[in-house]
C-alpha atoms as a PDB file:
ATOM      1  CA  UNK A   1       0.000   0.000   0.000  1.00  0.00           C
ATOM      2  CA  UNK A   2       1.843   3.325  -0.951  1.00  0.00           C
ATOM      3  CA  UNK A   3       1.825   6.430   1.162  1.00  0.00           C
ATOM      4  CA  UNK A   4      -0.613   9.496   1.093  1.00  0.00           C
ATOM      5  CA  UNK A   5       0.483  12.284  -1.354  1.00  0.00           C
ATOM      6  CA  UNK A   6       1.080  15.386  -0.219  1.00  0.00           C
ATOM      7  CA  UNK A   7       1.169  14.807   3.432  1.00  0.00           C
ATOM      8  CA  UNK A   8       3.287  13.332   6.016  1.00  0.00           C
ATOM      9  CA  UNK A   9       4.438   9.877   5.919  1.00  0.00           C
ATOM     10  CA  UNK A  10       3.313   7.410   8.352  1.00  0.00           C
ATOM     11  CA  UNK A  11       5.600   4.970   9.751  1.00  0.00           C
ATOM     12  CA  UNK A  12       7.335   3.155  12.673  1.00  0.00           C
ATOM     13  CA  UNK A  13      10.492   4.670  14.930  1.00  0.00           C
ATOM     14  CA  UNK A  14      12.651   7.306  13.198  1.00  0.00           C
ATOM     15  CA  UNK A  15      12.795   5.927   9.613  1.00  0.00           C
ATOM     16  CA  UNK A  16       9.340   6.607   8.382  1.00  0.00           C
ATOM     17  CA  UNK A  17       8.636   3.193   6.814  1.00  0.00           C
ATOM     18  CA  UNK A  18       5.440   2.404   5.870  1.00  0.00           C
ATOM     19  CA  UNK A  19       3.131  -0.354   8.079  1.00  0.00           C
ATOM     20  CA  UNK A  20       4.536   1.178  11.220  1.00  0.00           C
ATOM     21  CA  UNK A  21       1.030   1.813  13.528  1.00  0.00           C
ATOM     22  CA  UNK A  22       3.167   4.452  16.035  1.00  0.00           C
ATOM     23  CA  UNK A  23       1.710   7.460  17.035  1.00  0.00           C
ATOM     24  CA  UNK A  24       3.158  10.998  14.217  1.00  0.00           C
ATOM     25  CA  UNK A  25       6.209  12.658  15.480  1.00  0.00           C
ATOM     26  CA  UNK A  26       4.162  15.781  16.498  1.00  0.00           C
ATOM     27  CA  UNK A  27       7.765  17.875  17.350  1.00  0.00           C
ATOM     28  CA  UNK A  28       8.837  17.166  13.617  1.00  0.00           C
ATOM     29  CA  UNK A  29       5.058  18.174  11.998  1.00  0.00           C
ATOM     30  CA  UNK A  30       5.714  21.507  14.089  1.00  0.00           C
ATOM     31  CA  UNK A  31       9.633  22.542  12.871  1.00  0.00           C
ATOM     32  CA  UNK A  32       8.173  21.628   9.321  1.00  0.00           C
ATOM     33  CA  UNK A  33       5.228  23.584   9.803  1.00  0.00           C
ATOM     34  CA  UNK A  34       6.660  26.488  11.211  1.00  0.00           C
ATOM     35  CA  UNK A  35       9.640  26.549   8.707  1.00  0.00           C
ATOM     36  CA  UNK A  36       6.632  26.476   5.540  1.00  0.00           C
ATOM     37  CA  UNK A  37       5.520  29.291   7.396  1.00  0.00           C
ATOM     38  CA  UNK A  38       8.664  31.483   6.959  1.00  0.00           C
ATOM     39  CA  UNK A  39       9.478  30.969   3.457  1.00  0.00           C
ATOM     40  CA  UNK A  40       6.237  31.906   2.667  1.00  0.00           C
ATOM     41  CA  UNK A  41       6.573  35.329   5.059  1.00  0.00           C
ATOM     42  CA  UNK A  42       9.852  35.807   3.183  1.00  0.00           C
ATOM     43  CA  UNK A  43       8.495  34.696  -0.388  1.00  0.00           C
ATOM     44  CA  UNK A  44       5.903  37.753  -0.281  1.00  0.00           C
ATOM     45  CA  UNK A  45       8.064  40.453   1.602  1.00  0.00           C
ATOM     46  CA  UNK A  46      10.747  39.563  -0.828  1.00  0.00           C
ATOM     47  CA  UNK A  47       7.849  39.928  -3.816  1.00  0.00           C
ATOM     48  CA  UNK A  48       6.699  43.066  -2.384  1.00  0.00           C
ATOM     49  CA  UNK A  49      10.005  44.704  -2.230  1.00  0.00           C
ATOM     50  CA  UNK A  50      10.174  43.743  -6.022  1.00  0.00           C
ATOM     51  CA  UNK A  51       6.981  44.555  -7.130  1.00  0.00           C
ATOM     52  CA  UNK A  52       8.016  48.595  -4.903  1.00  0.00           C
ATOM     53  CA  UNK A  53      11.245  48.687  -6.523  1.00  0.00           C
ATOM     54  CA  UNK A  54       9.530  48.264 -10.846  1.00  0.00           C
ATOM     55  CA  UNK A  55       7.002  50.035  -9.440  1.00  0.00           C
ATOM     56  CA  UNK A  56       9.415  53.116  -8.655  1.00  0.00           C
ATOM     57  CA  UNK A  57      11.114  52.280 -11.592  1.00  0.00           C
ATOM     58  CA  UNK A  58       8.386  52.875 -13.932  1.00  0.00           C
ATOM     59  CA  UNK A  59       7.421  55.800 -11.740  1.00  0.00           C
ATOM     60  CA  UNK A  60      10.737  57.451 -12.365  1.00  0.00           C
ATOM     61  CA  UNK A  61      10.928  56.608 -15.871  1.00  0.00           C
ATOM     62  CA  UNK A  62       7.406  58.542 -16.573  1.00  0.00           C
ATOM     63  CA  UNK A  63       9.042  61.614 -14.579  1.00  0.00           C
ATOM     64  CA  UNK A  64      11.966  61.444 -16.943  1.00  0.00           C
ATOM     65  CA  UNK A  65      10.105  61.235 -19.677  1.00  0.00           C
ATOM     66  CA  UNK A  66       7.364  63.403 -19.089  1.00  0.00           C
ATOM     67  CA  UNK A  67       9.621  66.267 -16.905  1.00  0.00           C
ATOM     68  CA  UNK A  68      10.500  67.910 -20.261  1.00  0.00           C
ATOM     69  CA  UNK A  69       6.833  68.449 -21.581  1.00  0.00           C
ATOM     70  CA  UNK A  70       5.479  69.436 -18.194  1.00  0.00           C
ATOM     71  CA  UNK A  71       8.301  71.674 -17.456  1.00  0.00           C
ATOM     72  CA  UNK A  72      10.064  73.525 -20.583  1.00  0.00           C
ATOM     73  CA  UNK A  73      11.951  75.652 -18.406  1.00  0.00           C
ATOM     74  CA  UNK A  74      13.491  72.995 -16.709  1.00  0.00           C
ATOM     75  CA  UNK A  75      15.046  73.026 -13.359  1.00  0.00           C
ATOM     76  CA  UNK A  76      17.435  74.970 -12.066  1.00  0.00           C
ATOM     77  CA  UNK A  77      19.654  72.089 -11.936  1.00  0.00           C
ATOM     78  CA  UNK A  78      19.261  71.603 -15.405  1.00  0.00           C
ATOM     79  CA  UNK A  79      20.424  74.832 -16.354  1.00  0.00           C
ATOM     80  CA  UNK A  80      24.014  75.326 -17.508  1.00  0.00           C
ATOM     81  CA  UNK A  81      26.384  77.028 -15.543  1.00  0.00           C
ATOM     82  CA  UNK A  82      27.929  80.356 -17.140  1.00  0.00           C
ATOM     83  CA  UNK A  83      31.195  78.759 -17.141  1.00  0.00           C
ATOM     84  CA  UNK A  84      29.508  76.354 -19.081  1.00  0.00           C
ATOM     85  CA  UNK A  85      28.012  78.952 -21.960  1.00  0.00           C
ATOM     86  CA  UNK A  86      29.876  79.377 -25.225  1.00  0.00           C
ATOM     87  CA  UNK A  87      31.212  82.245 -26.094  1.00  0.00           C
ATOM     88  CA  UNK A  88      29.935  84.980 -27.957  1.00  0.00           C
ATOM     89  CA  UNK A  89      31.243  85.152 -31.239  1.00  0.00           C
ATOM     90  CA  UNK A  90      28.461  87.324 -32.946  1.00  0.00           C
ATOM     91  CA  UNK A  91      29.480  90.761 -34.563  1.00  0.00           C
ATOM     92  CA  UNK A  92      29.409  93.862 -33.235  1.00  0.00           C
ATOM     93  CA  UNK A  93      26.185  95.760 -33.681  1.00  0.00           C
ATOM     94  CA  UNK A  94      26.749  98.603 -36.347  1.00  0.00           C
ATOM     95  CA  UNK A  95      27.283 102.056 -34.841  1.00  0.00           C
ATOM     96  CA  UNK A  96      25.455 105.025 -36.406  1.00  0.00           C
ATOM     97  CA  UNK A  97      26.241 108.548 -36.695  1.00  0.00           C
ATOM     98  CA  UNK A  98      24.172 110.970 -34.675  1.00  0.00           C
ATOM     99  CA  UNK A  99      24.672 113.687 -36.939  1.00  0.00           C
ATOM    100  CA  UNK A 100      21.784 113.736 -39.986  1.00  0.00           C
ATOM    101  CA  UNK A 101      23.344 114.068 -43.418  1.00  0.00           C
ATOM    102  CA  UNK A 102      22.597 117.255 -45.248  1.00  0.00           C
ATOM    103  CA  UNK A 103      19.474 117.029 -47.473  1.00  0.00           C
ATOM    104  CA  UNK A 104      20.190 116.662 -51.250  1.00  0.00           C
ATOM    105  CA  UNK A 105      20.502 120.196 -53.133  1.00  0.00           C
ATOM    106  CA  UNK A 106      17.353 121.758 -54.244  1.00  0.00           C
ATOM    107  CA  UNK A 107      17.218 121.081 -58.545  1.00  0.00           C
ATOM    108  CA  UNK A 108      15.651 124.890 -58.677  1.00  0.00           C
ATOM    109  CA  UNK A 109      18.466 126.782 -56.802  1.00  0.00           C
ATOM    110  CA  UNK A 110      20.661 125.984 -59.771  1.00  0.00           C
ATOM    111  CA  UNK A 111      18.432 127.552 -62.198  1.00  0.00           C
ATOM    112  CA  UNK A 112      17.636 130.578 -60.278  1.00  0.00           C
ATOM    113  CA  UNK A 113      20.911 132.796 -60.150  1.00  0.00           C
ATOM    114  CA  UNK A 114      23.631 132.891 -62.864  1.00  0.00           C
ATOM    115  CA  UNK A 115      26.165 132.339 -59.655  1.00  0.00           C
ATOM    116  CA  UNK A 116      25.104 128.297 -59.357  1.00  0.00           C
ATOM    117  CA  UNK A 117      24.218 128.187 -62.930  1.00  0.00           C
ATOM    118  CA  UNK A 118      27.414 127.087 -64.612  1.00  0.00           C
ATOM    119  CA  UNK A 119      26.132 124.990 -67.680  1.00  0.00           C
ATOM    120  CA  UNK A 120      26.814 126.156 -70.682  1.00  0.00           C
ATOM    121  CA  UNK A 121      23.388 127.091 -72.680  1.00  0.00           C
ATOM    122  CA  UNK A 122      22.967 126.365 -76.440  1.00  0.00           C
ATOM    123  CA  UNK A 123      20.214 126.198 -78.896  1.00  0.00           C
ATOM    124  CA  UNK A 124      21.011 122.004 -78.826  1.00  0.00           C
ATOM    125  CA  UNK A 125      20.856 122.121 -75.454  1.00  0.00           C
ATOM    126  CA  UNK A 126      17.501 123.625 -74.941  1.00  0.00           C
ATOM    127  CA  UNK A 127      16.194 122.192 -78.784  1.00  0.00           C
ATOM    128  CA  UNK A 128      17.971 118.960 -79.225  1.00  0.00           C
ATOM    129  CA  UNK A 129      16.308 116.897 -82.592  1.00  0.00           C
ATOM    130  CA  UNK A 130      14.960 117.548 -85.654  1.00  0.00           C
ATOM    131  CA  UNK A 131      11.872 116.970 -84.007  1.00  0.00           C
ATOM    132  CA  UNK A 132       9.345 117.028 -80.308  1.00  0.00           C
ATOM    133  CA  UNK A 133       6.975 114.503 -79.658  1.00  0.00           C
ATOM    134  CA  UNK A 134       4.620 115.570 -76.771  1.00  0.00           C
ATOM    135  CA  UNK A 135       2.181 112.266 -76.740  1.00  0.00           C
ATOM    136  CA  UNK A 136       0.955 111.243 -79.763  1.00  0.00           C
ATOM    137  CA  UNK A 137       1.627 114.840 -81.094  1.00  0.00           C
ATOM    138  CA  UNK A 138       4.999 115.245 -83.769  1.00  0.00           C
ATOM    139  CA  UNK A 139       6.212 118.833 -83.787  1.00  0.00           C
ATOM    140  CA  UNK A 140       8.817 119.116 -86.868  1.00  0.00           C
ATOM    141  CA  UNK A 141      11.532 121.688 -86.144  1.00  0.00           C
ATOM    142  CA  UNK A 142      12.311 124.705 -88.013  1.00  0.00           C
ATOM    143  CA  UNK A 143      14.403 127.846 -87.729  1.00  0.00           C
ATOM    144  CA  UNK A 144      16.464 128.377 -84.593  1.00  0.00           C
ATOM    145  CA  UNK A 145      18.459 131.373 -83.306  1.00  0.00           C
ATOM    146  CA  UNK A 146      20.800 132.882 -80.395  1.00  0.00           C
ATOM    147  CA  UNK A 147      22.047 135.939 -79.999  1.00  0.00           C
ATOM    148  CA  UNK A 148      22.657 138.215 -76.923  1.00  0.00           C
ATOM    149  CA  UNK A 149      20.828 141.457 -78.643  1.00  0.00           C
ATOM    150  CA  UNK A 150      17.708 140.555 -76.986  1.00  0.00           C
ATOM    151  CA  UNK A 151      16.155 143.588 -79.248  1.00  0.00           C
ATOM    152  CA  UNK A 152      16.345 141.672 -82.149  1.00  0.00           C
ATOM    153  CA  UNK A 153      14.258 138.868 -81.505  1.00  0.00           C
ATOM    154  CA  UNK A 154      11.089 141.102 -80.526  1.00  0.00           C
ATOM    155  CA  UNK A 155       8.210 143.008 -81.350  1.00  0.00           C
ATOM    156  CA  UNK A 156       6.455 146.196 -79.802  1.00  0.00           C
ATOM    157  CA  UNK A 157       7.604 147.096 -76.433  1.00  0.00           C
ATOM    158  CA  UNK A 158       8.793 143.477 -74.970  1.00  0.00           C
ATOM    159  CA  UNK A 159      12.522 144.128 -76.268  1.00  0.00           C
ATOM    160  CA  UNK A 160      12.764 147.296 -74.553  1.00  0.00           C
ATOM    161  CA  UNK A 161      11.557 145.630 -71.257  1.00  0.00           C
ATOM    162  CA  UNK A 162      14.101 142.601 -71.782  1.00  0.00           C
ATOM    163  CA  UNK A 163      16.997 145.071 -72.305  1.00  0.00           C
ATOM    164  CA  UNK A 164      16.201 146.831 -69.222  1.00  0.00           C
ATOM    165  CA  UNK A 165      15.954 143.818 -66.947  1.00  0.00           C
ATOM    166  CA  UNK A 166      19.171 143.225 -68.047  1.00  0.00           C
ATOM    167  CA  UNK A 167      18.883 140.327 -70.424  1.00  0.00           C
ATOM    168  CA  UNK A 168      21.703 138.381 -71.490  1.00  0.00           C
ATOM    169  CA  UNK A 169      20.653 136.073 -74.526  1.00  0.00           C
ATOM    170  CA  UNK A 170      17.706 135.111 -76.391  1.00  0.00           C
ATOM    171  CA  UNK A 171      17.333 131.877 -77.758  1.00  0.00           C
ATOM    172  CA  UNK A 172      14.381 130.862 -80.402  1.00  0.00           C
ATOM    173  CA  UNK A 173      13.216 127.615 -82.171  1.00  0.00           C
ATOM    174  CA  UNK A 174      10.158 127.333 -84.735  1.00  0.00           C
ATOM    175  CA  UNK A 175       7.996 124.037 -84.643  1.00  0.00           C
ATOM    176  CA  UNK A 176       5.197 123.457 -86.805  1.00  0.00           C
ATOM    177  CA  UNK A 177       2.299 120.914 -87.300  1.00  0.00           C
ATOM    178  CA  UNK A 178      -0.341 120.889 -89.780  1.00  0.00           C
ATOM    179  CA  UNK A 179      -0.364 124.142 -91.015  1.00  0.00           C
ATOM    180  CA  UNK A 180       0.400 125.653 -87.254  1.00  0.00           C
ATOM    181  CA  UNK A 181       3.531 127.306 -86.569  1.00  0.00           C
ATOM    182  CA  UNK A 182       4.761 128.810 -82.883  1.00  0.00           C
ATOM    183  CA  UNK A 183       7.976 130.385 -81.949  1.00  0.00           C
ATOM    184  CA  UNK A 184       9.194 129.623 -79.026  1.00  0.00           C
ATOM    185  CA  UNK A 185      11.557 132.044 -77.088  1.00  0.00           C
ATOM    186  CA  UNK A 186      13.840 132.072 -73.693  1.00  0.00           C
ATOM    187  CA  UNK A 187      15.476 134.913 -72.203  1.00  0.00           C
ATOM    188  CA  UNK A 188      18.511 134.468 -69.943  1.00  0.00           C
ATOM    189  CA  UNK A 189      18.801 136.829 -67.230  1.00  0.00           C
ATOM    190  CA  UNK A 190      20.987 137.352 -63.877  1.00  0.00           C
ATOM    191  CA  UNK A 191      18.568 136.050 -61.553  1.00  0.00           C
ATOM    192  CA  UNK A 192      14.977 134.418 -60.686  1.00  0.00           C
ATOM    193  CA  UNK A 193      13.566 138.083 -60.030  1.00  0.00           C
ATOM    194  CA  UNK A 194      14.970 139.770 -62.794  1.00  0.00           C
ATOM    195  CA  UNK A 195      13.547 137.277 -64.752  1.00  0.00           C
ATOM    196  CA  UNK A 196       9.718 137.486 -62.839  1.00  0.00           C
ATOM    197  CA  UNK A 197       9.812 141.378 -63.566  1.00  0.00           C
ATOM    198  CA  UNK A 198      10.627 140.821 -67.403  1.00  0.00           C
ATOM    199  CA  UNK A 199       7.114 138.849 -67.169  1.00  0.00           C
ATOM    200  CA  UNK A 200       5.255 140.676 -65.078  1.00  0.00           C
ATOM    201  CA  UNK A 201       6.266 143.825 -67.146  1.00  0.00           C
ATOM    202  CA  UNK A 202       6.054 142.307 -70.767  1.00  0.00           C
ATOM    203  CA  UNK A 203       3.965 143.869 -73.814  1.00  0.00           C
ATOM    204  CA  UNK A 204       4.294 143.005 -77.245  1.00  0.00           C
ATOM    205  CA  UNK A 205       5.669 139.906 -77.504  1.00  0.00           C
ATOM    206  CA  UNK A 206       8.352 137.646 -79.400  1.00  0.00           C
ATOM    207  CA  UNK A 207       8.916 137.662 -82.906  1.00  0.00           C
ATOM    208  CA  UNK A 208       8.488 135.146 -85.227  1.00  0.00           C
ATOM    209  CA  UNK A 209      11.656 132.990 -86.543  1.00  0.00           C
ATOM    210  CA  UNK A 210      10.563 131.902 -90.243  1.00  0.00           C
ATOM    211  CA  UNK A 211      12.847 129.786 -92.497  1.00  0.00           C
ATOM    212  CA  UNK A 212      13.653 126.029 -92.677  1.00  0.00           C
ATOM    213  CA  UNK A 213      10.360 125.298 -94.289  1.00  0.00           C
ATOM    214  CA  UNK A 214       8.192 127.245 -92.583  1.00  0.00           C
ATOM    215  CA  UNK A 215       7.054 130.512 -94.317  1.00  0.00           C
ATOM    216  CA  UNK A 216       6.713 134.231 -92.097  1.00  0.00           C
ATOM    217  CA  UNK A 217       3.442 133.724 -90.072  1.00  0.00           C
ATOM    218  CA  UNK A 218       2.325 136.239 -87.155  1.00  0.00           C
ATOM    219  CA  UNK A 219       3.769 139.367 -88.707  1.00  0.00           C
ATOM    220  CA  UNK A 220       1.913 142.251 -90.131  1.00  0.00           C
ATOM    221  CA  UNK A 221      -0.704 142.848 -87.647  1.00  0.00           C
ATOM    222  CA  UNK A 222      -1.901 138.875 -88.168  1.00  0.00           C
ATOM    223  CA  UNK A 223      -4.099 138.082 -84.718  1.00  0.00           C
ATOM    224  CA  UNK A 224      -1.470 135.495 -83.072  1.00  0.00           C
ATOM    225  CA  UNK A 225      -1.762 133.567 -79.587  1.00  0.00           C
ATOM    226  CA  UNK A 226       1.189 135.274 -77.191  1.00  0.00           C
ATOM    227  CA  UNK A 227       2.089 133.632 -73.993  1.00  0.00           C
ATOM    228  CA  UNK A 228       4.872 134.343 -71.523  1.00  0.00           C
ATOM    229  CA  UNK A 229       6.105 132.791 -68.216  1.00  0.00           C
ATOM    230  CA  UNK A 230       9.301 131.852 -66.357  1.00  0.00           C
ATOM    231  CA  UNK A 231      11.227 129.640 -64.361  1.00  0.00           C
ATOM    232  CA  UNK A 232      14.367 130.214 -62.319  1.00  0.00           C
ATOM    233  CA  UNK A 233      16.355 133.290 -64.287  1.00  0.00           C
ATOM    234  CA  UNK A 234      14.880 132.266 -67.550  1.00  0.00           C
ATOM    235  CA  UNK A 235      11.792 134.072 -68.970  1.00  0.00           C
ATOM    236  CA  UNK A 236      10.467 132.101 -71.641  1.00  0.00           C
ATOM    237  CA  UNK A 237       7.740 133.072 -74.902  1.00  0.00           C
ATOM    238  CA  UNK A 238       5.590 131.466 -77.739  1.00  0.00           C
ATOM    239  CA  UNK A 239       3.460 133.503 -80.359  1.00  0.00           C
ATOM    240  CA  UNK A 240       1.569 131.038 -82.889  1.00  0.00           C
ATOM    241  CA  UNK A 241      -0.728 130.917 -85.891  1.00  0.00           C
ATOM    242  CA  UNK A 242      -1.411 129.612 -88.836  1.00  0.00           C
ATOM    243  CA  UNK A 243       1.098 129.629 -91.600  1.00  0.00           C
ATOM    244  CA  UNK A 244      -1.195 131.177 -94.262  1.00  0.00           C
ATOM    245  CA  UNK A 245      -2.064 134.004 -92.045  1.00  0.00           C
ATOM    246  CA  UNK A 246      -5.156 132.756 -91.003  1.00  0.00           C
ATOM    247  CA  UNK A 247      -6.383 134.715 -88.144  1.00  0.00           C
ATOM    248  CA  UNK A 248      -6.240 132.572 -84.880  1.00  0.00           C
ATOM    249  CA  UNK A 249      -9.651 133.070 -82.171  1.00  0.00           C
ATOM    250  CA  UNK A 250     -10.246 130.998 -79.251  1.00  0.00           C
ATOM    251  CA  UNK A 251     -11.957 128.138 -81.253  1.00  0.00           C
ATOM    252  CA  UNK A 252      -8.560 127.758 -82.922  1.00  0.00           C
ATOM    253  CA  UNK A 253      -7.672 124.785 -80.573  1.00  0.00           C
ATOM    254  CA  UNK A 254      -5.063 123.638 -82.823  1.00  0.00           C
ATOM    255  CA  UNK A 255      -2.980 126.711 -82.222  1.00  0.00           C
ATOM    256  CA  UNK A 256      -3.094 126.491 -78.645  1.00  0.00           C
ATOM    257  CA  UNK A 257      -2.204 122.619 -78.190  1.00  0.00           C
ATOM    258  CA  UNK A 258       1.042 123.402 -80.370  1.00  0.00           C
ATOM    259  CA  UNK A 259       1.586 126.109 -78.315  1.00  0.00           C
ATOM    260  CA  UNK A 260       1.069 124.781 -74.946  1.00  0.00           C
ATOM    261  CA  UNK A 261       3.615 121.634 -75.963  1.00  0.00           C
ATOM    262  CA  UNK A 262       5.618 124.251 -76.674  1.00  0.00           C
ATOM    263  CA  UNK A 263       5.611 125.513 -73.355  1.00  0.00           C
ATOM    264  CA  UNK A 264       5.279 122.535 -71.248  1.00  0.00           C
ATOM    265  CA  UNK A 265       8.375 121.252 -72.900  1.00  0.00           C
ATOM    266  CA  UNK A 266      10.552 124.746 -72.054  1.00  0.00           C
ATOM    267  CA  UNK A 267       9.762 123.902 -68.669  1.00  0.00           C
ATOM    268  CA  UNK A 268      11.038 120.787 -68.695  1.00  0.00           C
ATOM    269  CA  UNK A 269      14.316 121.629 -70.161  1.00  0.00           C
ATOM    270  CA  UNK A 270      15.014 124.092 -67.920  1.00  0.00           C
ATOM    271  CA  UNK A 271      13.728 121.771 -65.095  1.00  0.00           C
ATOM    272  CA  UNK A 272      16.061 119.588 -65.733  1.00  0.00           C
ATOM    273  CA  UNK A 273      18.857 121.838 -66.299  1.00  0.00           C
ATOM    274  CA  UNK A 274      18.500 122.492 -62.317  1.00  0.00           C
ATOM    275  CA  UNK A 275      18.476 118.378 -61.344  1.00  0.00           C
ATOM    276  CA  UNK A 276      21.628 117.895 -64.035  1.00  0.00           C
ATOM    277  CA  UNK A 277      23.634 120.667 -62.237  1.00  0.00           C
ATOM    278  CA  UNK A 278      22.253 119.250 -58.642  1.00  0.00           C
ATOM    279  CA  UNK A 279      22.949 116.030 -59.603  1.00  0.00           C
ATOM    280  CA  UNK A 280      26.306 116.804 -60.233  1.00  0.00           C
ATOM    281  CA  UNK A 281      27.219 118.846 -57.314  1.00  0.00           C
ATOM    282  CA  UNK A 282      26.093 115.804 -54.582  1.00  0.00           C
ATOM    283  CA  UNK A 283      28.151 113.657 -56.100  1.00  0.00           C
ATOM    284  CA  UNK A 284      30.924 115.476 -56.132  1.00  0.00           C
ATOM    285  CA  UNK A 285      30.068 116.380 -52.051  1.00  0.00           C
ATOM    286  CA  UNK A 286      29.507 120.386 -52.925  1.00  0.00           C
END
């Protein structure tokens, strides 16, 4: 007959062999009893010490990993020391003057006394081309002239007032168009108020310049359009009709538009006499 699994053998004396009818070695049940009992006490303190320390462990981990996101400043710990900083190798910020620069010279001041005025002035220079396109508008040139005798190049009373504002040259170009002809004039004087007076005093007018394929127009007592302005120290005229001698009214509108071109393109030669000159004198630091 075998023994009883799992429990303690039953047998006679000291060597447990089966068939012995003796009473258990109670002593022996107890030691084995009580030393089940510690192995078991140690089994689970030992297992709850491991299951604290991976607990911790995975605690610790989820700080690590999560600290940066929670905390983008980081500690101070975390912070480098400034021993610990590279150096600073940038450039050194730019360093400005506190003095403003002067502002750029005004274009008009060289047009407006003979003293800053130093260009030399031509017929070329003021009439360049065989021709002036103002748009869609072509003005052929005709007859041109220069000459310091201001006299010359007037009618009626206008020459006498030139001459006594002291004007230095008169220059003249002829453009026609379709039967229109104008004169165009500019006096040269000393300075911007000589040259205001000469307008605000004129009477008669310029004189027409024929030749060059255009035939004398405005002369005779012909009704002609007169205009005069200025600019600077130049006074500057246009007197235009019709080259048959047609006389011109206010309907004429043909005789005008020539005739304002004509004028709007004076000014912008002597315009840009003045921004040539100032040009010049900034770049050269004047």
């Amino acid at each position: 007959m075998s023994s009883w699994q799992g429990g303690p053998s039953w047998g006679p004396g000291d060597n447990g062999t089966p068939g012995d009818s003796g009473t258990p070695d109670w002593a022996a049940l107890a030691e084995a009893s009580a030393a089940r009992t510690r192995r078991k006490r140690w089994l689970m303190i030992g297992g709850g010490v491991l299951a604290t320390a991976v607990v911790g462990a995975i605690v610790a981990t989820a700080v690590v990993t999560t600290g940066g996101k929670s905390d983008p400043a980081g500690s101070a710990s975390e912070l480098p020391s400034p021993a610990e900083l590279p150096e600073d190798t940038s450039a050194p910020a730019p360093s400005f003057s506190s003095v403003a620069p002067p502002p750029p010279p005004d274009p008009k001041e060289y047009i407006s006394s003979a003293a800053k005025d130093k260009a030399p002035i031509t017929v070329d220079g003021f009439f360049p081309g065989k021709k002036l396109a103002m748009g869609d508008r072509v003005h052929l040139k005709g007859a041109t002239n220069r000459t310091t005798d201001c006299v010359t190049g007037t009618q009626g009373a206008l020459g006498a007032v030139l001459t006594k504002n002291g004007c230095q040259q008169l220059i003249r170009a002829t453009y026609r168009k379709d039967g229109v002809a104008v004169t165009v004039g500019i006096a040269v004087f000393a300075t911007e108020a000589r040259a205001k007076k000469t307008v605000d005093e004129a009477s008669g007018g310029l004189a027409s310049l024929s030749g060059a394929g255009v035939p004398t127009f405005c002369r005779g007592g012909t009704v002609c359009r007169r205009t005069s302005n200025s600019y600077g120290r130049y006074a500057y005229f246009t007197v235009g009709g019709f080259t048959d001698g047609t006389r011109v009214t206010l309907q004429d509108r043909d005789v005008f538009a020539v005739g304002d071109d004509l004028t709007n393109f004076v000014f912008r030669q002597i315009r840009h006499r003045g921004q040539v000159q100032a040009s010049q004198a900034a770049e050269a630091g004047q």
